[in-house]
C-alpha atoms as a PDB file:
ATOM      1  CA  UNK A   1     150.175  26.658  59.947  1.00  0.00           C
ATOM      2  CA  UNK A   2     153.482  26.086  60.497  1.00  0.00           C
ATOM      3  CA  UNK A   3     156.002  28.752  62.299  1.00  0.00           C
ATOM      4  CA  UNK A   4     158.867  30.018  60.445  1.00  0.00           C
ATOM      5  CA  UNK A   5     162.129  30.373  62.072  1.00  0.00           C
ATOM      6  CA  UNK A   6     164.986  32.626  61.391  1.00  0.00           C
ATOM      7  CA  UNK A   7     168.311  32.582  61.978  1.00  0.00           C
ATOM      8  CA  UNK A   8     170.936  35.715  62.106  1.00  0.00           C
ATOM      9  CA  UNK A   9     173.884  34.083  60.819  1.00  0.00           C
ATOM     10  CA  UNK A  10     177.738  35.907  60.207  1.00  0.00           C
ATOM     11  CA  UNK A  11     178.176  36.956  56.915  1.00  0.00           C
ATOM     12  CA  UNK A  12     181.715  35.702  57.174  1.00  0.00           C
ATOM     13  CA  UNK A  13     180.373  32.037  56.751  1.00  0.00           C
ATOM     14  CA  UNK A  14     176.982  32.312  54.467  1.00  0.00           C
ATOM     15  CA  UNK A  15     177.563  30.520  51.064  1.00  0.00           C
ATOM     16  CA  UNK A  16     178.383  32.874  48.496  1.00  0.00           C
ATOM     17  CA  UNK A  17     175.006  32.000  46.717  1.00  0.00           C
ATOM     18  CA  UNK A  18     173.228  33.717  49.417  1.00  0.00           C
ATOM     19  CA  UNK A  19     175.233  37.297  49.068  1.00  0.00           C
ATOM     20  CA  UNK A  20     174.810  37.268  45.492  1.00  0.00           C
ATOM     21  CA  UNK A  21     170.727  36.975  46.007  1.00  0.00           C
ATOM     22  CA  UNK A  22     171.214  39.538  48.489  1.00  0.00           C
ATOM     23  CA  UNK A  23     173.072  41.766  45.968  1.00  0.00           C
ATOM     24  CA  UNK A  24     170.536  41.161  43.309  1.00  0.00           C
ATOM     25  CA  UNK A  25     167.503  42.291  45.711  1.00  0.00           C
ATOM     26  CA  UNK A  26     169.729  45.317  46.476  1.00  0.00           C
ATOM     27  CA  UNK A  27     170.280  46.049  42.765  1.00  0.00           C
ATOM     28  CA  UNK A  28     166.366  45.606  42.111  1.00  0.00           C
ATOM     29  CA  UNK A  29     165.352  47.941  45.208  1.00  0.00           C
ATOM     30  CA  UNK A  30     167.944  50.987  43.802  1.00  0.00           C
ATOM     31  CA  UNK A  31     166.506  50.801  40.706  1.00  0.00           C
ATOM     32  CA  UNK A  32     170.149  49.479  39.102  1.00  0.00           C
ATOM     33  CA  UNK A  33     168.501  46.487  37.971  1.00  0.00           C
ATOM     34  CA  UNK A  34     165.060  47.122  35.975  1.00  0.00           C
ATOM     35  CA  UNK A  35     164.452  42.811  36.035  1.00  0.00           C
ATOM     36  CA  UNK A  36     165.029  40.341  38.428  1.00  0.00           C
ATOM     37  CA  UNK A  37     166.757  38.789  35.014  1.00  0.00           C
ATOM     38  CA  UNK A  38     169.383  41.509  35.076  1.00  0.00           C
ATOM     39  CA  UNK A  39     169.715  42.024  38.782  1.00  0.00           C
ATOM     40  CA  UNK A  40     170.750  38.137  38.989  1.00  0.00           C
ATOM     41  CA  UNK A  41     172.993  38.430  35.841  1.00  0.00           C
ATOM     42  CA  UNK A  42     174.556  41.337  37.146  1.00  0.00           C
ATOM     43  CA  UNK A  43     175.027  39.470  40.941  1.00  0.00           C
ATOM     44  CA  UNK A  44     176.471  36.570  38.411  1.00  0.00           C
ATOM     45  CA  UNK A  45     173.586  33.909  39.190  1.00  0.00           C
ATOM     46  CA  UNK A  46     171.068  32.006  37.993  1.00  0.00           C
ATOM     47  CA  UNK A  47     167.627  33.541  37.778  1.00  0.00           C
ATOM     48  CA  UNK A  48     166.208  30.088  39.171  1.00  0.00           C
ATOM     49  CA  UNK A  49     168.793  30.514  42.049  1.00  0.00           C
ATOM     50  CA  UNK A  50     167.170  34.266  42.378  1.00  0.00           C
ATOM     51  CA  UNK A  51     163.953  33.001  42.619  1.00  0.00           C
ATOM     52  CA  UNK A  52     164.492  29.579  44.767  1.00  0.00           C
ATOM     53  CA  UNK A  53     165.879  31.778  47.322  1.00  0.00           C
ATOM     54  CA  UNK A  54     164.974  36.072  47.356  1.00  0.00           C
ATOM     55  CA  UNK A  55     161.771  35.234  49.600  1.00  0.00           C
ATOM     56  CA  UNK A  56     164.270  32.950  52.349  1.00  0.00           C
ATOM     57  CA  UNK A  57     167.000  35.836  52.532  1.00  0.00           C
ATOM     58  CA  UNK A  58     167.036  39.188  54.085  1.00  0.00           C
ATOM     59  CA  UNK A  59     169.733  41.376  54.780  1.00  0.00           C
ATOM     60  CA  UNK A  60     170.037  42.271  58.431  1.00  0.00           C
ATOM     61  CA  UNK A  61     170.300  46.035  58.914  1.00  0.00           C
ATOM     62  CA  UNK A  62     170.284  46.133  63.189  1.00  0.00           C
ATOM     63  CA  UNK A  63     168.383  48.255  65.543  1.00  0.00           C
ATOM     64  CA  UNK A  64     168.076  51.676  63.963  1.00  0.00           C
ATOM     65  CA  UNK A  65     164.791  52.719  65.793  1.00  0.00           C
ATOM     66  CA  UNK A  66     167.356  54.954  67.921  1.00  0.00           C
ATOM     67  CA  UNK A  67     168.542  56.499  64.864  1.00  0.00           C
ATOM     68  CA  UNK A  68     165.632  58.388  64.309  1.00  0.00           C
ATOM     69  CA  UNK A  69     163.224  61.070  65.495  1.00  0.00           C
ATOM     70  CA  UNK A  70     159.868  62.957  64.851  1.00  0.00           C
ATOM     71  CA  UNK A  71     159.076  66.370  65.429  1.00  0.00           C
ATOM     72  CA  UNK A  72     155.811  67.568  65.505  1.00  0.00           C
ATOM     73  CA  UNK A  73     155.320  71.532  65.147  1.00  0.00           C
ATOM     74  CA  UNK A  74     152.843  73.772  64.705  1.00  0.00           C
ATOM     75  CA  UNK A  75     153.670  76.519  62.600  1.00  0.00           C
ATOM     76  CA  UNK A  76     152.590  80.139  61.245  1.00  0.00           C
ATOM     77  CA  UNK A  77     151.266  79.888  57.035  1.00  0.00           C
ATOM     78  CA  UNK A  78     153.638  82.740  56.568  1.00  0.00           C
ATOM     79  CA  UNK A  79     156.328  82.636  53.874  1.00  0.00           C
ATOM     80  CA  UNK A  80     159.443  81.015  54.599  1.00  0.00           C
ATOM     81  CA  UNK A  81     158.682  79.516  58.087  1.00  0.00           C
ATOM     82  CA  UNK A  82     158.779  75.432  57.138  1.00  0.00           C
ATOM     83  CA  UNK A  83     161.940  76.253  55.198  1.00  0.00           C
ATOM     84  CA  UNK A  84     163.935  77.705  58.309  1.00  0.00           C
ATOM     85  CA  UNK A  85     162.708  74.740  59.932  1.00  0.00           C
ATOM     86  CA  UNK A  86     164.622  72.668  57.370  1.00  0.00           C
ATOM     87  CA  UNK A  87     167.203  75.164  57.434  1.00  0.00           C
ATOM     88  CA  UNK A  88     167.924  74.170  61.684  1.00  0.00           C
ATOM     89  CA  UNK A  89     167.892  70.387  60.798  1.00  0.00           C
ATOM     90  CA  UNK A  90     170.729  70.931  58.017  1.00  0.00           C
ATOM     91  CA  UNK A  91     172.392  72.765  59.788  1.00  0.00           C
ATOM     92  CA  UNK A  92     172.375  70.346  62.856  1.00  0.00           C
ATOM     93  CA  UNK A  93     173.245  67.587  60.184  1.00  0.00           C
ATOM     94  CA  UNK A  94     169.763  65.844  60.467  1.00  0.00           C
ATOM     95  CA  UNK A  95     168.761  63.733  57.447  1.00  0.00           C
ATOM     96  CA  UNK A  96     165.040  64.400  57.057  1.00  0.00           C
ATOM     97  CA  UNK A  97     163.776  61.094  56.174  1.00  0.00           C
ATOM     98  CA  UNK A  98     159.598  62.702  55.427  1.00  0.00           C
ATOM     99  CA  UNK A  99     157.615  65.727  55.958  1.00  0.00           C
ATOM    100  CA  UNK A 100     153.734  66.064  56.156  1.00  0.00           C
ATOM    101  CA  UNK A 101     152.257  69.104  56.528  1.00  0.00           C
ATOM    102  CA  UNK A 102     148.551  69.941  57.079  1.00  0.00           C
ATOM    103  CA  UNK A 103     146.371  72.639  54.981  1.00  0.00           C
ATOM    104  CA  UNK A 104     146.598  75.679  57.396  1.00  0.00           C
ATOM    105  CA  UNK A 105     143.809  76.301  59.496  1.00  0.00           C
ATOM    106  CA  UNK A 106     143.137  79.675  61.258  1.00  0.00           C
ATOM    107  CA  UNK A 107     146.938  80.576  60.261  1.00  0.00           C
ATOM    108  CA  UNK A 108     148.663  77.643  61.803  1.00  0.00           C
ATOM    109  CA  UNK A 109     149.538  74.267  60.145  1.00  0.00           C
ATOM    110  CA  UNK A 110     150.471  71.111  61.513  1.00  0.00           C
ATOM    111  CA  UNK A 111     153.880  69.807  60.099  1.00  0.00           C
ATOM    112  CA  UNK A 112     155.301  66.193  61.263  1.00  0.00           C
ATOM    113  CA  UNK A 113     158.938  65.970  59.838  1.00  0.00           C
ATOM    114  CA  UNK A 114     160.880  62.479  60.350  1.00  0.00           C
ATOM    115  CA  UNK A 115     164.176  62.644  60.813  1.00  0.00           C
ATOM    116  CA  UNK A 116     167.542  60.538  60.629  1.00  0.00           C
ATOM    117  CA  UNK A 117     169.361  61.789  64.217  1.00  0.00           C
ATOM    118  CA  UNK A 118     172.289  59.502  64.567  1.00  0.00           C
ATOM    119  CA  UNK A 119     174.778  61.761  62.205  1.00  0.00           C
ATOM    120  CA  UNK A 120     173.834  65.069  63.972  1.00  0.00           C
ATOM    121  CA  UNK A 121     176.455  67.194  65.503  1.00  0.00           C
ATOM    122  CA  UNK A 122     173.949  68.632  68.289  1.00  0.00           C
ATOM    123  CA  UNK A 123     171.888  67.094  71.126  1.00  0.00           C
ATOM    124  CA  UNK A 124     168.291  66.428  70.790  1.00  0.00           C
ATOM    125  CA  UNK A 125     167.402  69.315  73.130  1.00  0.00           C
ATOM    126  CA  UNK A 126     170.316  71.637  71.247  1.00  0.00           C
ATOM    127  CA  UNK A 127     167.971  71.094  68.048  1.00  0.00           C
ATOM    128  CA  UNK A 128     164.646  71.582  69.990  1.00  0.00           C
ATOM    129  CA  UNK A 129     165.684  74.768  71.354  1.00  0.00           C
ATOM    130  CA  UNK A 130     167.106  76.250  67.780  1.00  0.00           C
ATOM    131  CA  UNK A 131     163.719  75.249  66.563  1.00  0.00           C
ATOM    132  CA  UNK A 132     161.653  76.773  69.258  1.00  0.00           C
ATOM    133  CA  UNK A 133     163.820  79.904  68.501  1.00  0.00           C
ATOM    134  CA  UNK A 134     162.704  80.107  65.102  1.00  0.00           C
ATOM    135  CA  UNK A 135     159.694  83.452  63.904  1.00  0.00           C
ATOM    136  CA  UNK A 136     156.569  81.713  63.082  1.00  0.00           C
ATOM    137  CA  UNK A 137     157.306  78.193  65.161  1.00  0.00           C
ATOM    138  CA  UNK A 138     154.282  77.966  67.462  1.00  0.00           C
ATOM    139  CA  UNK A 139     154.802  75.048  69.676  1.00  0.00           C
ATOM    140  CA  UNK A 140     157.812  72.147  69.095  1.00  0.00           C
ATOM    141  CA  UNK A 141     157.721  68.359  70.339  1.00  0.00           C
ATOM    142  CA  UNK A 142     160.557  66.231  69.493  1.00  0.00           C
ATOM    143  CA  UNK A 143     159.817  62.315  70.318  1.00  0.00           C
END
């Protein structure tokens, strides 16, 4: 099998073909779009051009594995206590990206909430502490 090579090129200088296929992925992925037949007409190409080329280009979005964090918690089943946990991450301007939460077992569930930390207006530890402060928060780990 042969190995496929890429190439992270400057936008400034990829043909404008390329964008538009770009665009019309974009416009398919947001929902804008309902076909790859109106995603292209709206990015104003062919549907052949679509096609020759939305499996050869991908928009390059960087290294945002820094941008995020997952806390892991164990918390009380009483009323109220995953919602003040949501309540701390707004408040520290966290974008919570997913939340899983276990069925409670003798009281205390599990809850694993991804979140989006590059926008927040406190430290990592700031937020760890407010959560560790909160009634009904068992244990906190932030990673």
């Amino acid at each position: 099998m042969e190995k496929i090579n890429f190439y992270l090129i400057n936008a400034s200088i990829v043909p404008d073909i390329y964008k538009k296929v770009i665009k019309a992925k974009s416009l398919l992925a947001s929902g804008e779009a309902k076909s790859a037949s109106q995603a292209a007409k709206m990015a104003d190409i062919s549907r052949s051009a679509y096609y020759k080329y939305k499996d050869a280009i991908f928009e390059y979005h960087g290294d945002d594995s820094n941008d995020t964090a997952t806390i892991n918690a164990k918390l009380m089943d009483n009323a109220g206590v995953l919602s003040s946990l949501m309540a701390e991450l707004y408040k520290a301007g966290a974008n919570v990206l997913s939340v899983n939460q276990s069925v409670p077992i003798h009281s205390v569930a599990d809850v694993s909430v991804t979140v989006r930390i590059a926008e927040m207006a406190i430290s990592k530890k700031e937020l760890l502490n407010s959560i560790e402060k909160i009634d009904g928060v068992n244990s906190v780990v932030l990673s």
